[in-house]
C-alpha atoms as a PDB file:
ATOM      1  CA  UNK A   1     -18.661 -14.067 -60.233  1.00  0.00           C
ATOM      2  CA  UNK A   2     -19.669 -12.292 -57.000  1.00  0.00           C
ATOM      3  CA  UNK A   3     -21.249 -14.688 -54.254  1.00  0.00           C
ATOM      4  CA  UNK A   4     -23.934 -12.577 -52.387  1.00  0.00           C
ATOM      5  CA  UNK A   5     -23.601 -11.357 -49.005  1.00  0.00           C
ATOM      6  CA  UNK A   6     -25.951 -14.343 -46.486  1.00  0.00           C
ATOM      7  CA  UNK A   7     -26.785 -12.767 -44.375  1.00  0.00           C
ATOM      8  CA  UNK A   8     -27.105 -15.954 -41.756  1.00  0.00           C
ATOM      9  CA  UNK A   9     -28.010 -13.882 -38.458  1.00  0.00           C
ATOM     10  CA  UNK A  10     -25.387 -14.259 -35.868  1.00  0.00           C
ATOM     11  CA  UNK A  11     -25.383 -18.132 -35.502  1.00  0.00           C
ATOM     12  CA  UNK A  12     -23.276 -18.898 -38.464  1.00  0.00           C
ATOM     13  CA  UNK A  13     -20.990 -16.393 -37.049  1.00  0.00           C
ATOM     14  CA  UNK A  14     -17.364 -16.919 -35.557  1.00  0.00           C
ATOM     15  CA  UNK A  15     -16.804 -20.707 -35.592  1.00  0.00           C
ATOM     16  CA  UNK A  16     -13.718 -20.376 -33.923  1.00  0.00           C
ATOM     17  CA  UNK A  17     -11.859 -18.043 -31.466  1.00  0.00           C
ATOM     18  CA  UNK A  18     -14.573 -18.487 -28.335  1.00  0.00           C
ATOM     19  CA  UNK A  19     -13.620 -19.717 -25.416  1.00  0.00           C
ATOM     20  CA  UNK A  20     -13.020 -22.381 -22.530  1.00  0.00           C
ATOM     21  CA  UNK A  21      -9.640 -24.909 -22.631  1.00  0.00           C
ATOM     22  CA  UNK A  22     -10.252 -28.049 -24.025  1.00  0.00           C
ATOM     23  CA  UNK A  23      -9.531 -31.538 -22.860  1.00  0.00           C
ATOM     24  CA  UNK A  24      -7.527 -32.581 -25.757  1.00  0.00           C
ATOM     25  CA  UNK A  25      -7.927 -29.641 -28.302  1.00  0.00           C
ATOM     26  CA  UNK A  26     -11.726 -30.894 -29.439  1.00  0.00           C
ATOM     27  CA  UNK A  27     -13.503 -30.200 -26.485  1.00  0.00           C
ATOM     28  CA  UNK A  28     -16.509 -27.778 -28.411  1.00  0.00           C
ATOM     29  CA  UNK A  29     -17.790 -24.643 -26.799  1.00  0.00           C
ATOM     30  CA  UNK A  30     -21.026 -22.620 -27.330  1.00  0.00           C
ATOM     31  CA  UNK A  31     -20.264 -19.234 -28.566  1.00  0.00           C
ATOM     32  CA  UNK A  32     -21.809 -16.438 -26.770  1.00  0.00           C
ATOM     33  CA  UNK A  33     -21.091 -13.583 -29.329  1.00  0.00           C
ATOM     34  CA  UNK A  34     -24.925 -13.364 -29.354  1.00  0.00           C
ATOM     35  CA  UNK A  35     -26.140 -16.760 -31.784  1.00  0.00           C
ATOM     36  CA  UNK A  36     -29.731 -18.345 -31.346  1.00  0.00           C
ATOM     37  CA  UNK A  37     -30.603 -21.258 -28.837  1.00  0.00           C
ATOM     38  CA  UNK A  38     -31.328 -22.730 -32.154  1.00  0.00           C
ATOM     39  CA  UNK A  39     -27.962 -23.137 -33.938  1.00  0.00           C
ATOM     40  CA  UNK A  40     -25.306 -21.873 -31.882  1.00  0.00           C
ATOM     41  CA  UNK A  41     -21.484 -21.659 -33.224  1.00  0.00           C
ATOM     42  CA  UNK A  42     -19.867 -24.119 -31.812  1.00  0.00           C
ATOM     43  CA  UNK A  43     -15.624 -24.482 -31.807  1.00  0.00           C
ATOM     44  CA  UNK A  44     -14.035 -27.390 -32.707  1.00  0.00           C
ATOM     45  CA  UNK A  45     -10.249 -26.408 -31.255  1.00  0.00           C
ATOM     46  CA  UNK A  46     -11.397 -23.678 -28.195  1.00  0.00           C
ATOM     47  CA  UNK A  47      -8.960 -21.773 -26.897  1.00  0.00           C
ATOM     48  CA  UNK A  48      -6.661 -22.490 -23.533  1.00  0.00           C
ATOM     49  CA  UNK A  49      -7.805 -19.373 -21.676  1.00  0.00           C
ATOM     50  CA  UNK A  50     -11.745 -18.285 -20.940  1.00  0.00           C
ATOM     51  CA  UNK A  51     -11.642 -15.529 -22.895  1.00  0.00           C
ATOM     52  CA  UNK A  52     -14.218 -13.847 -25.802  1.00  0.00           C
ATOM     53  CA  UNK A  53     -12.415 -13.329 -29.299  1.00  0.00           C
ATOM     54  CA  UNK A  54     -14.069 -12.962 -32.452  1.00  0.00           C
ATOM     55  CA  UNK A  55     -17.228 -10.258 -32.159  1.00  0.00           C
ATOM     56  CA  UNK A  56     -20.314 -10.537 -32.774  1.00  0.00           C
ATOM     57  CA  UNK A  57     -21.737  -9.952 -36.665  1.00  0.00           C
ATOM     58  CA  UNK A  58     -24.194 -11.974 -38.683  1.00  0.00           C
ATOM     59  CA  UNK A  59     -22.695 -14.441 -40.897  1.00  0.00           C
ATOM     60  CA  UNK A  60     -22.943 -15.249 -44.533  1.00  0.00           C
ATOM     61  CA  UNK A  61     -21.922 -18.752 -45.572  1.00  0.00           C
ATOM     62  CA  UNK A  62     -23.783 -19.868 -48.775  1.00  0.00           C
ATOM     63  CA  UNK A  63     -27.035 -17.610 -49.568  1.00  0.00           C
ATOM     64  CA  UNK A  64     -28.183 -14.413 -50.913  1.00  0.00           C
ATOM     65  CA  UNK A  65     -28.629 -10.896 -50.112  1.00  0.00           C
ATOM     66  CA  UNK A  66     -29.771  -7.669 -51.675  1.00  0.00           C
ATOM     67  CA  UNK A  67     -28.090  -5.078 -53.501  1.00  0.00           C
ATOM     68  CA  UNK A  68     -24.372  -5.307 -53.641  1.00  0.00           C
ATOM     69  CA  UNK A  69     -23.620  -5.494 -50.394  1.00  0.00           C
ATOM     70  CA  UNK A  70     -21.374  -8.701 -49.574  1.00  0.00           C
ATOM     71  CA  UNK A  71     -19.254 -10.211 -46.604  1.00  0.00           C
ATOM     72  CA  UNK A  72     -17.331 -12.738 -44.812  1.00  0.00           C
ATOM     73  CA  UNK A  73     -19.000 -15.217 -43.674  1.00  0.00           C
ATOM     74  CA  UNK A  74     -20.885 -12.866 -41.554  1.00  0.00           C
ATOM     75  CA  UNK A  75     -23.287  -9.897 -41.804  1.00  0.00           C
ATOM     76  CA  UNK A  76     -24.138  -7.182 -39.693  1.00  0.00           C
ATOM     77  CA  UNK A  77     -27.921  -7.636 -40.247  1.00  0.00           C
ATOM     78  CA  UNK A  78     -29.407  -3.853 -40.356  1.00  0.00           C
ATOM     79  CA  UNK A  79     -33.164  -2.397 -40.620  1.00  0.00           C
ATOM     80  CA  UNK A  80     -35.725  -3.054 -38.137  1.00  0.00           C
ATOM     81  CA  UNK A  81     -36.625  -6.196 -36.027  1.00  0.00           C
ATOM     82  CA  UNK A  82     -38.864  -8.587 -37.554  1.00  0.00           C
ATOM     83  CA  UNK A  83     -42.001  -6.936 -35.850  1.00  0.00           C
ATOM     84  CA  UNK A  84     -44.666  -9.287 -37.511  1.00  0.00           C
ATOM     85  CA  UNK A  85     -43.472 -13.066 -36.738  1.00  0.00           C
ATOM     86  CA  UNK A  86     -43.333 -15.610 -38.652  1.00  0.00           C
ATOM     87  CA  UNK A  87     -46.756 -16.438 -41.231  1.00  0.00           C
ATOM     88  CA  UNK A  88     -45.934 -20.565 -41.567  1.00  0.00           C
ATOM     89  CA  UNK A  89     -44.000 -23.720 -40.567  1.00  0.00           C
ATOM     90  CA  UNK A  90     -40.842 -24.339 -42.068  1.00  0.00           C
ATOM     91  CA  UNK A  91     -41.205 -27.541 -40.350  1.00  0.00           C
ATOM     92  CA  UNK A  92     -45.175 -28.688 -40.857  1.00  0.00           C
ATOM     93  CA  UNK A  93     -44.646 -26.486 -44.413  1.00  0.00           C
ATOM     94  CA  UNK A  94     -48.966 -25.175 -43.852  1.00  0.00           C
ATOM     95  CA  UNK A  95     -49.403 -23.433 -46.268  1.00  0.00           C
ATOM     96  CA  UNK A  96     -52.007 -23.678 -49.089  1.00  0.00           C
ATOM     97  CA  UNK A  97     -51.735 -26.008 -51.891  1.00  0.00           C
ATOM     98  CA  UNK A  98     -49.471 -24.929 -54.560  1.00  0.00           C
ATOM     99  CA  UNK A  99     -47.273 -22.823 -51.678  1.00  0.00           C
ATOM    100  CA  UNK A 100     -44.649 -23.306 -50.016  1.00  0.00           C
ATOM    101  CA  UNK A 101     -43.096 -21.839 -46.537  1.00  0.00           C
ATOM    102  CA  UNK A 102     -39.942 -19.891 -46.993  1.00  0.00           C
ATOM    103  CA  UNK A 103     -37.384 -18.147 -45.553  1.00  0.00           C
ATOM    104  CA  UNK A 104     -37.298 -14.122 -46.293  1.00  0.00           C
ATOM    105  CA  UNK A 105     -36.104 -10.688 -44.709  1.00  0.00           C
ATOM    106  CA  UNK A 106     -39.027  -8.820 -43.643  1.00  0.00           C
ATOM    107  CA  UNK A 107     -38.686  -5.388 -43.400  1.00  0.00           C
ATOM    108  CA  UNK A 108     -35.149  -3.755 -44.299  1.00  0.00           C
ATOM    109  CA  UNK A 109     -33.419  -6.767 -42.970  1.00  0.00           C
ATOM    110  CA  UNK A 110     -30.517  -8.276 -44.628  1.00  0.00           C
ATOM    111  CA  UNK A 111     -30.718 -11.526 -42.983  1.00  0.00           C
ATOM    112  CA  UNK A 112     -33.849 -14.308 -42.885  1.00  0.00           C
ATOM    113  CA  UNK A 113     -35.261 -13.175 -40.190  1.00  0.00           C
ATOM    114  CA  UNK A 114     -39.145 -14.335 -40.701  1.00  0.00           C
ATOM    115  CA  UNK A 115     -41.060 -16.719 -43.060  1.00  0.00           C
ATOM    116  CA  UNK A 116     -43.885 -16.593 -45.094  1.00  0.00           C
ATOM    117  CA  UNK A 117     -46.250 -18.375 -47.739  1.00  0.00           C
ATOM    118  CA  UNK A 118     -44.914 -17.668 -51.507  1.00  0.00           C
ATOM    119  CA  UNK A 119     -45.996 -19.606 -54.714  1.00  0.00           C
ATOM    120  CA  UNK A 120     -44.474 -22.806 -56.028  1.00  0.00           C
ATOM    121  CA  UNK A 121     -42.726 -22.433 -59.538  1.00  0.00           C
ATOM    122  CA  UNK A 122     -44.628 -25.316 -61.772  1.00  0.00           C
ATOM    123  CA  UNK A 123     -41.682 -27.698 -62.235  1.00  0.00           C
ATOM    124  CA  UNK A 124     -39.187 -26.041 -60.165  1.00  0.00           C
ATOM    125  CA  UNK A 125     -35.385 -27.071 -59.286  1.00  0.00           C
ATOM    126  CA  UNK A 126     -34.709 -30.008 -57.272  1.00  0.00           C
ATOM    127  CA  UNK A 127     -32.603 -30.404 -54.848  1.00  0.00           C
ATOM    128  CA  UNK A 128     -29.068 -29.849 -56.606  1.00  0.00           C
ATOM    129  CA  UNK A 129     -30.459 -28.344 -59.928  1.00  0.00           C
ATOM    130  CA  UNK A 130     -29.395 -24.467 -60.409  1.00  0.00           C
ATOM    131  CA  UNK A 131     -31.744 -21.896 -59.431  1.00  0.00           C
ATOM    132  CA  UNK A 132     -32.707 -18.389 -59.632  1.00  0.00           C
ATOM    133  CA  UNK A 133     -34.040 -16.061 -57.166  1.00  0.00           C
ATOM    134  CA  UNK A 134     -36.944 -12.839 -57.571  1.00  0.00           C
ATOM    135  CA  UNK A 135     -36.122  -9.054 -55.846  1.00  0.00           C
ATOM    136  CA  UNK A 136     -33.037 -10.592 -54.104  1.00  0.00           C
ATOM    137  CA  UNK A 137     -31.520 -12.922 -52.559  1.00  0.00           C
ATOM    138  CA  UNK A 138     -33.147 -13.051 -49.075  1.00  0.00           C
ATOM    139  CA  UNK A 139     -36.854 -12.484 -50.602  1.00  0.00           C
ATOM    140  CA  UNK A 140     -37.975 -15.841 -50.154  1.00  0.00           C
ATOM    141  CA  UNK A 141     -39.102 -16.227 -53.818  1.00  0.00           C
ATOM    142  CA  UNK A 142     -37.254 -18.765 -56.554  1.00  0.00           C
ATOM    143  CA  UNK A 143     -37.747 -21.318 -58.931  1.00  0.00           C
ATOM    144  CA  UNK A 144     -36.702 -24.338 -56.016  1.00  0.00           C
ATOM    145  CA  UNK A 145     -39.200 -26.821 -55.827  1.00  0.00           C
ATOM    146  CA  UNK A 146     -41.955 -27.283 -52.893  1.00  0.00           C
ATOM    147  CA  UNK A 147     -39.374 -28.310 -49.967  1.00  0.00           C
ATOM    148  CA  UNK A 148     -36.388 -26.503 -50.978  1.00  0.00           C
ATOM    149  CA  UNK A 149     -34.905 -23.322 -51.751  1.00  0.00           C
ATOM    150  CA  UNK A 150     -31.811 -21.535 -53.848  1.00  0.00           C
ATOM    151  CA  UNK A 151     -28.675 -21.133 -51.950  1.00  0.00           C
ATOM    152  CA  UNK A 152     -25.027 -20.197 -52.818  1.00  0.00           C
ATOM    153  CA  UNK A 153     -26.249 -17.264 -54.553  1.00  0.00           C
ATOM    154  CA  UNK A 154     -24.613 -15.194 -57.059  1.00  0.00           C
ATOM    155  CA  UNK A 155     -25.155 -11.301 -57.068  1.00  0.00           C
ATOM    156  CA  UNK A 156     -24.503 -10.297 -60.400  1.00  0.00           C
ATOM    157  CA  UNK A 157     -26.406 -13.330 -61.951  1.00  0.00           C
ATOM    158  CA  UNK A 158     -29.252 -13.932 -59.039  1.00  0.00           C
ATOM    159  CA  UNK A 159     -28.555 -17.906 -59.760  1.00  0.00           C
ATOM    160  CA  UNK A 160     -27.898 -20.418 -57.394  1.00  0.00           C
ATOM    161  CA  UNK A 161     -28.167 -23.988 -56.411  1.00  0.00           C
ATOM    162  CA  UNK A 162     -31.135 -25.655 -54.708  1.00  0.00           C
ATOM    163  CA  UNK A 163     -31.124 -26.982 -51.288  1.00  0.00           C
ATOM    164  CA  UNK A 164     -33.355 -29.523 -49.615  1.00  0.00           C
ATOM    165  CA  UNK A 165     -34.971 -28.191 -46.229  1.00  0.00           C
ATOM    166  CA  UNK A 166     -34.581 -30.296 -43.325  1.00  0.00           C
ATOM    167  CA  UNK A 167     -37.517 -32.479 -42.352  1.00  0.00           C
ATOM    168  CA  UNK A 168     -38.638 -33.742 -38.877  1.00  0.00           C
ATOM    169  CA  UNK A 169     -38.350 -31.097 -36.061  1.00  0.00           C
ATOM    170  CA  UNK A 170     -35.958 -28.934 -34.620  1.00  0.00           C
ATOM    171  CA  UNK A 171     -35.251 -31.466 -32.172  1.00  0.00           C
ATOM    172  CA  UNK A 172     -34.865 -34.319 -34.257  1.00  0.00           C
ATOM    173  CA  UNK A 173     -33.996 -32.699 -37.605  1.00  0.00           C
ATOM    174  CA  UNK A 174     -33.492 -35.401 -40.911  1.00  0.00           C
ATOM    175  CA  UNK A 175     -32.003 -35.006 -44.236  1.00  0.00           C
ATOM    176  CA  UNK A 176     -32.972 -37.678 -47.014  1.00  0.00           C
ATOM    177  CA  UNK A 177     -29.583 -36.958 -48.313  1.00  0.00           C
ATOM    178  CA  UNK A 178     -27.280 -38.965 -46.668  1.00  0.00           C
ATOM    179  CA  UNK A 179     -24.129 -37.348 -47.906  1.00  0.00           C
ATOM    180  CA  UNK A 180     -26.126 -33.881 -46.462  1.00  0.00           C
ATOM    181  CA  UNK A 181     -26.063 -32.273 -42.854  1.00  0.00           C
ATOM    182  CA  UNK A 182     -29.146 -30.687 -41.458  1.00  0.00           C
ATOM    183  CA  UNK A 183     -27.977 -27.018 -40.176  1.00  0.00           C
ATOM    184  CA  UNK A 184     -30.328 -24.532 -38.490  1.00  0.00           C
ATOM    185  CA  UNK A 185     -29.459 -20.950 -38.342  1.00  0.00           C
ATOM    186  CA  UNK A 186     -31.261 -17.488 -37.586  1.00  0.00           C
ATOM    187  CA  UNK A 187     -33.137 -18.625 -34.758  1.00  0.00           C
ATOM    188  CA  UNK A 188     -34.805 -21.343 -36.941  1.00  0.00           C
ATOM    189  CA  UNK A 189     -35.926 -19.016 -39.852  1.00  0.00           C
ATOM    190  CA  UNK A 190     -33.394 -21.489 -41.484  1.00  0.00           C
ATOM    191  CA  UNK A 191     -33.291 -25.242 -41.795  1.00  0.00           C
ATOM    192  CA  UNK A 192     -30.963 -26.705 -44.232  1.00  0.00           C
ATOM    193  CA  UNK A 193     -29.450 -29.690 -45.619  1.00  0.00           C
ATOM    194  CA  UNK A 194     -25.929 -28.838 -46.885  1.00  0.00           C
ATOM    195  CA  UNK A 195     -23.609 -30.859 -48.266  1.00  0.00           C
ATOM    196  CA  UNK A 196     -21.084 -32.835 -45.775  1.00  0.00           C
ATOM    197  CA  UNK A 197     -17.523 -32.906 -46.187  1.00  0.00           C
ATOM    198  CA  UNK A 198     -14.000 -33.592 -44.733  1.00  0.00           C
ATOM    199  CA  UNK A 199     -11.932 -31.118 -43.356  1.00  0.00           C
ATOM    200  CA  UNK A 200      -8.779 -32.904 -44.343  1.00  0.00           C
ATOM    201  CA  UNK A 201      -9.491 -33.764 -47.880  1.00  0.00           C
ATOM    202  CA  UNK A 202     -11.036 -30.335 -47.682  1.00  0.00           C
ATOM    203  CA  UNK A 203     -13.896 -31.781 -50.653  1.00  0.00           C
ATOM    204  CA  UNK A 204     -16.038 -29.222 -51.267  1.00  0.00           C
ATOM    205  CA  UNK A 205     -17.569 -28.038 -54.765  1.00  0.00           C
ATOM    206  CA  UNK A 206     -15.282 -25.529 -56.563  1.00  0.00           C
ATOM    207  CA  UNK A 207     -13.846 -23.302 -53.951  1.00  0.00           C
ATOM    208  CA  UNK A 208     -16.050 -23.907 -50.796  1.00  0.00           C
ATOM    209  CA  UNK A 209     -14.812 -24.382 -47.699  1.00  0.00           C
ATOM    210  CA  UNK A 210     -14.849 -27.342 -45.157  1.00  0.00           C
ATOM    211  CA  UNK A 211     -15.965 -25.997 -41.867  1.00  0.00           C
ATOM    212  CA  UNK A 212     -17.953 -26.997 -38.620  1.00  0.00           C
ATOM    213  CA  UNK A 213     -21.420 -26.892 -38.537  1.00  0.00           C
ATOM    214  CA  UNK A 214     -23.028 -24.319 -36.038  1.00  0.00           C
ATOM    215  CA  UNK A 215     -25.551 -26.571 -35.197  1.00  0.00           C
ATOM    216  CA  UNK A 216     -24.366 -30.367 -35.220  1.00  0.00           C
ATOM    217  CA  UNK A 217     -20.593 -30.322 -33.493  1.00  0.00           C
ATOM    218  CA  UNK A 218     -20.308 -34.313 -35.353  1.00  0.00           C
ATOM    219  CA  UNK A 219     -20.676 -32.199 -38.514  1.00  0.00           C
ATOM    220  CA  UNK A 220     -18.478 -30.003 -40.912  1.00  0.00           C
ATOM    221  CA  UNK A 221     -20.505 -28.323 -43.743  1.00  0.00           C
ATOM    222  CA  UNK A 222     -19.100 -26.640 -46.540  1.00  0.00           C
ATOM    223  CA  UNK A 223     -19.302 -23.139 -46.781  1.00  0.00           C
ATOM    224  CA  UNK A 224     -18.471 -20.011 -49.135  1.00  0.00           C
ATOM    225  CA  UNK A 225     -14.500 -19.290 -49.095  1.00  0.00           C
ATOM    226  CA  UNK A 226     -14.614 -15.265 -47.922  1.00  0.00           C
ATOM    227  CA  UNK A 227     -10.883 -15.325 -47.595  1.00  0.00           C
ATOM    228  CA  UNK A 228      -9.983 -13.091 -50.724  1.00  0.00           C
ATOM    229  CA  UNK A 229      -6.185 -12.246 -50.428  1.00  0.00           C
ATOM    230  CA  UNK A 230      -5.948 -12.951 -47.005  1.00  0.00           C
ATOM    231  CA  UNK A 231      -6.114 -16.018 -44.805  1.00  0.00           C
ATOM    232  CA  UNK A 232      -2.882 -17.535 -44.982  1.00  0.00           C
ATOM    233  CA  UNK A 233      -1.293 -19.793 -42.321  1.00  0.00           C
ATOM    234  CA  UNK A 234      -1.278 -17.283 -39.016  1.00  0.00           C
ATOM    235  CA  UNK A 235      -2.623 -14.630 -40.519  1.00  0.00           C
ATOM    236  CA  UNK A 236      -4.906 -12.914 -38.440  1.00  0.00           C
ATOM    237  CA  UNK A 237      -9.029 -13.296 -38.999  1.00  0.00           C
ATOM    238  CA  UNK A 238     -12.073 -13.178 -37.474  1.00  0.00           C
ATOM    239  CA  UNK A 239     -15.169 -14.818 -39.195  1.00  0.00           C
ATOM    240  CA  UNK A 240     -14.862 -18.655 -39.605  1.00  0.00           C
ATOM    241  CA  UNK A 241     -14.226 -18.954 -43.124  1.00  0.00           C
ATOM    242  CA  UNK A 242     -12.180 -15.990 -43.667  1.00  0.00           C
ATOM    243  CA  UNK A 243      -9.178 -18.914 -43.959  1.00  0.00           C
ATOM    244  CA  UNK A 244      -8.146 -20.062 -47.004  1.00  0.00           C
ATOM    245  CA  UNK A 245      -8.890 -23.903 -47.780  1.00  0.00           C
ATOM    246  CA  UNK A 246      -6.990 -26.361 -44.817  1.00  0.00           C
ATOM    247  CA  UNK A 247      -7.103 -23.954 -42.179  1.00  0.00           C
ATOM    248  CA  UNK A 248      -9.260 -22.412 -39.611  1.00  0.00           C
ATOM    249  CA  UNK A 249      -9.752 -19.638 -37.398  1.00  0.00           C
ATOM    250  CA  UNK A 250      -8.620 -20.243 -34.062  1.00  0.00           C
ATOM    251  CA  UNK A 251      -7.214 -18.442 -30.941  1.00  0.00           C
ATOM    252  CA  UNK A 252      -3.734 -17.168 -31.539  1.00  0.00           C
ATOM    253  CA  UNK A 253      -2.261 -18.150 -28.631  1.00  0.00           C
ATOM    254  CA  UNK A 254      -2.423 -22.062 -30.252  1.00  0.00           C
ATOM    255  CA  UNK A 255       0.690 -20.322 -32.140  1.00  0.00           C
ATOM    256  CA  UNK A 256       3.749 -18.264 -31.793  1.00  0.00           C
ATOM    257  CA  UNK A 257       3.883 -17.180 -34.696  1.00  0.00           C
ATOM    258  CA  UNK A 258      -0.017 -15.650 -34.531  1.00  0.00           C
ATOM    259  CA  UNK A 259      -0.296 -11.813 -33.413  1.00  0.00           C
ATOM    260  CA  UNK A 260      -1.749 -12.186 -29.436  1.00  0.00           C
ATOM    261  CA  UNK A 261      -3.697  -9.030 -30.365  1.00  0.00           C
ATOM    262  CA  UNK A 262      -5.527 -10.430 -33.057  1.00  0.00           C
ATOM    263  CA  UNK A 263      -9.632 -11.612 -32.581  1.00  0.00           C
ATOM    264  CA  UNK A 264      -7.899 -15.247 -33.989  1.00  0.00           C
ATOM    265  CA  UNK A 265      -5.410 -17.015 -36.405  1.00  0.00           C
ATOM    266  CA  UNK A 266      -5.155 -19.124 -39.077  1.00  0.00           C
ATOM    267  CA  UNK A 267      -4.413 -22.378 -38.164  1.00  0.00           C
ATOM    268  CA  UNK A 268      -3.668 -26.010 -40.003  1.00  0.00           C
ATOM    269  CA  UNK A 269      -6.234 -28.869 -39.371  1.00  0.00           C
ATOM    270  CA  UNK A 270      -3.892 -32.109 -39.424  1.00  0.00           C
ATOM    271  CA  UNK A 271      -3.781 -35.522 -39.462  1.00  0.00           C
ATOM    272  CA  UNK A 272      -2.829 -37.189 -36.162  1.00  0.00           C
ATOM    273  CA  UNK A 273      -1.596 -40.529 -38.008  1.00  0.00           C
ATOM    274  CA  UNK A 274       0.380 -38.074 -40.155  1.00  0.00           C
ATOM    275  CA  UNK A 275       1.299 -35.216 -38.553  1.00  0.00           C
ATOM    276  CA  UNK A 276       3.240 -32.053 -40.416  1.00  0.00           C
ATOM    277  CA  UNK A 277       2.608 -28.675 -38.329  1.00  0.00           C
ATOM    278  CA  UNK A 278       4.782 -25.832 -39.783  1.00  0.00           C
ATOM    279  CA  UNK A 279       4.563 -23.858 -36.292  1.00  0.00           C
ATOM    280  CA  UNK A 280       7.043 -23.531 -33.418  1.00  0.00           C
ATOM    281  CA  UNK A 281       6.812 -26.197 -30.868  1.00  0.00           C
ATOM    282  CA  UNK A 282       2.926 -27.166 -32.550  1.00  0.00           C
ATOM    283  CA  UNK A 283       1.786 -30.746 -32.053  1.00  0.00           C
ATOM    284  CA  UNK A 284      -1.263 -32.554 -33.772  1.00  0.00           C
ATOM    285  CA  UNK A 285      -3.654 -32.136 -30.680  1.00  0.00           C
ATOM    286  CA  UNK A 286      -6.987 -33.947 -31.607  1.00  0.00           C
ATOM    287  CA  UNK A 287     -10.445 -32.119 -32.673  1.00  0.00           C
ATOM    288  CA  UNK A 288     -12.539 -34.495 -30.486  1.00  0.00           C
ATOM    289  CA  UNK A 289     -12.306 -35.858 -26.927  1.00  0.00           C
ATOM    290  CA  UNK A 290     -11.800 -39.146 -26.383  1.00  0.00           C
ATOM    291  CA  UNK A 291     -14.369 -41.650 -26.726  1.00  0.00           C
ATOM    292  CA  UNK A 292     -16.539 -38.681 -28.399  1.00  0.00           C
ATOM    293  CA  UNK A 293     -15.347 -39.114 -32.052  1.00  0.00           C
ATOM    294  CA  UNK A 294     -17.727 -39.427 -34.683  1.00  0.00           C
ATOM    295  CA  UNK A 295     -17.362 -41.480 -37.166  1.00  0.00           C
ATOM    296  CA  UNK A 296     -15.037 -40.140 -40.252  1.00  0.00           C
ATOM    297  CA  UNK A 297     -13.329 -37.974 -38.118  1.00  0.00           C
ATOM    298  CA  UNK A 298     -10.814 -40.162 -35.859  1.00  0.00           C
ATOM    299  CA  UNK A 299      -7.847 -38.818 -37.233  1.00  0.00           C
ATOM    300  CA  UNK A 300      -8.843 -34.973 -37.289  1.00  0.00           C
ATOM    301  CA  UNK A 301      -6.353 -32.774 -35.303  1.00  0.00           C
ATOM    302  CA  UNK A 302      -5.604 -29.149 -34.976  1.00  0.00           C
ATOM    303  CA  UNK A 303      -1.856 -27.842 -35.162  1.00  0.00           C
ATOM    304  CA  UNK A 304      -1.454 -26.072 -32.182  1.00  0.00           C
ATOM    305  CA  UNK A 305       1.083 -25.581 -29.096  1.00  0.00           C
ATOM    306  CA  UNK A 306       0.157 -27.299 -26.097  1.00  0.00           C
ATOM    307  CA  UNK A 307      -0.990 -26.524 -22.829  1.00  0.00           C
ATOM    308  CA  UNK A 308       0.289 -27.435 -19.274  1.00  0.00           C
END
């Protein structure tokens, strides 16, 4: 089976290796490697030094694309600028009655990059029921219900699984899902609720990935595993989910065993009640600041060395 390549625009990009020393290890930084006001890729363990790692490319989590083409986590989007704007409200959902607003690459694109009207499928998939998708993954058409779509989807088969869309507004997005994160990506062409998870029990369906979200630092999402037959502990990477399950791209110098020369490393998340860090001189440094914890997450730590 053969995820497609989601093309997320550049805001799902590198979740890790950006910049600016943290406080404990969790202080979270914006990264600059060219994401959306809306969305941005936030850190969870930044680097000691102010220094840009990581690139910039667009980034495929959990979605679709055309053709064959796949990636890690994120995709160099190619073909023209969307020249025409978006035709509806993902938000206020406007369009006429048996329609429904959706997410689409207009023009060669390979990433959402615009939205338009497109019909309803009588009876489609709710949220959580598989799906299938029309000319592509990133067309905008599929059997999802009025107020979703089909993500985590599969290029040889065109089936996925269908999401909920947020509801409320970019500033004050909702999910009715409780166990469900609202994430919006490609400058807002994208607003959705994916599941939550733990980054220590790592919980994700089948081989998903437990990672921040790029638009809610309280929040880790889980996203498609791009890894392959790389991403072992301090091997080198550079796209946020090109770790294998347990570990996360970070700056190498949070290990001596990392290369220095590398965009980031593979690195351990840890328990600070129970700490086990198989690096020189590593500690259990915490994800979050104090007093800035959310709930769920109090014992989350990053192995890493620390810093004078």
């Amino acid at each position: 089976m053969k995820r497609v390549c989601t093309a997320l625009a550049a805001t799902l990009a590198v979740l890790a290796c950006e910049s600016g020393k943290p406080a404990s290890v969790g202080a979270h930084t914006t990264s600059s490697s060219g994401a959306s006001e809306t969305g941005n890729a936030e850190t969870g363990a930044p680097p000691p030094e102010t220094t840009e790692t990581g690139g910039t490319t667009e980034p495929a989590t959990t979605g679709g694309t055309t053709g064959e083409t796949t990636c890690n986590f994120i995709c160099e989007t190619t073909g023209e600028v969307n020249s025409e704007g978006p035709q509806c409200d993902n938000w206020g959902q406007d369009c006429p009655m048996g329609q429904k607003c959706a997410a689409y690459a207009e023009g060669d694109s390979l990433a959402w990059n615009s939205l338009k009207c497109v019909p309803v499928q009588e009876n489609g998939g709710q949220p959580g029921d598989p799906c299938t998708v029309e000319g592509g993954g990133v067309s905008g058409i599929d059997s999802c219900a009025f107020g979703s779509m089909c993500w985590n989807v599969d290029s040889e088969t065109s089936q996925g699984m269908c999401v909920a869309l947020c509801t409320g507004s970019p500033g004050a997005p909702e999910c009715l899902d409780p166990s469900t994160a609202c994430v919006i990506i490609n400058d807002g062409m994208l607003n959705l609720c994916l599941p939550q998870c733990d980054p220590l029990l790592q919980n994700c369906a089948s081989s998903d990935l437990c990672l921040l979200s790029p638009s809610d630092a309280n929040a880790f999402i889980c996203a498609l595993d791009a890894s392959g037959d790389t991403g072992a502990v301090f091997d080198p990477c550079e796209f946020a989910n090109s770790c294998g399950k347990g570990l996360v791209c970070q700056d190498p110098g949070f290990a001596a065993e990392c290369d220095p020369q590398a965009a980031g490393c593979c690195l351990p998340y840890c328990d600070t009640t129970a700490p086990d860090c198989p690096g020189k001189d590593q500690i259990c440094m915490p994800w979050y600041d104090p007093g800035a914890v959310p709930p769920g997450y109090e014992n989350l730590g990053l192995c890493a060395r620390p810093w004078g």
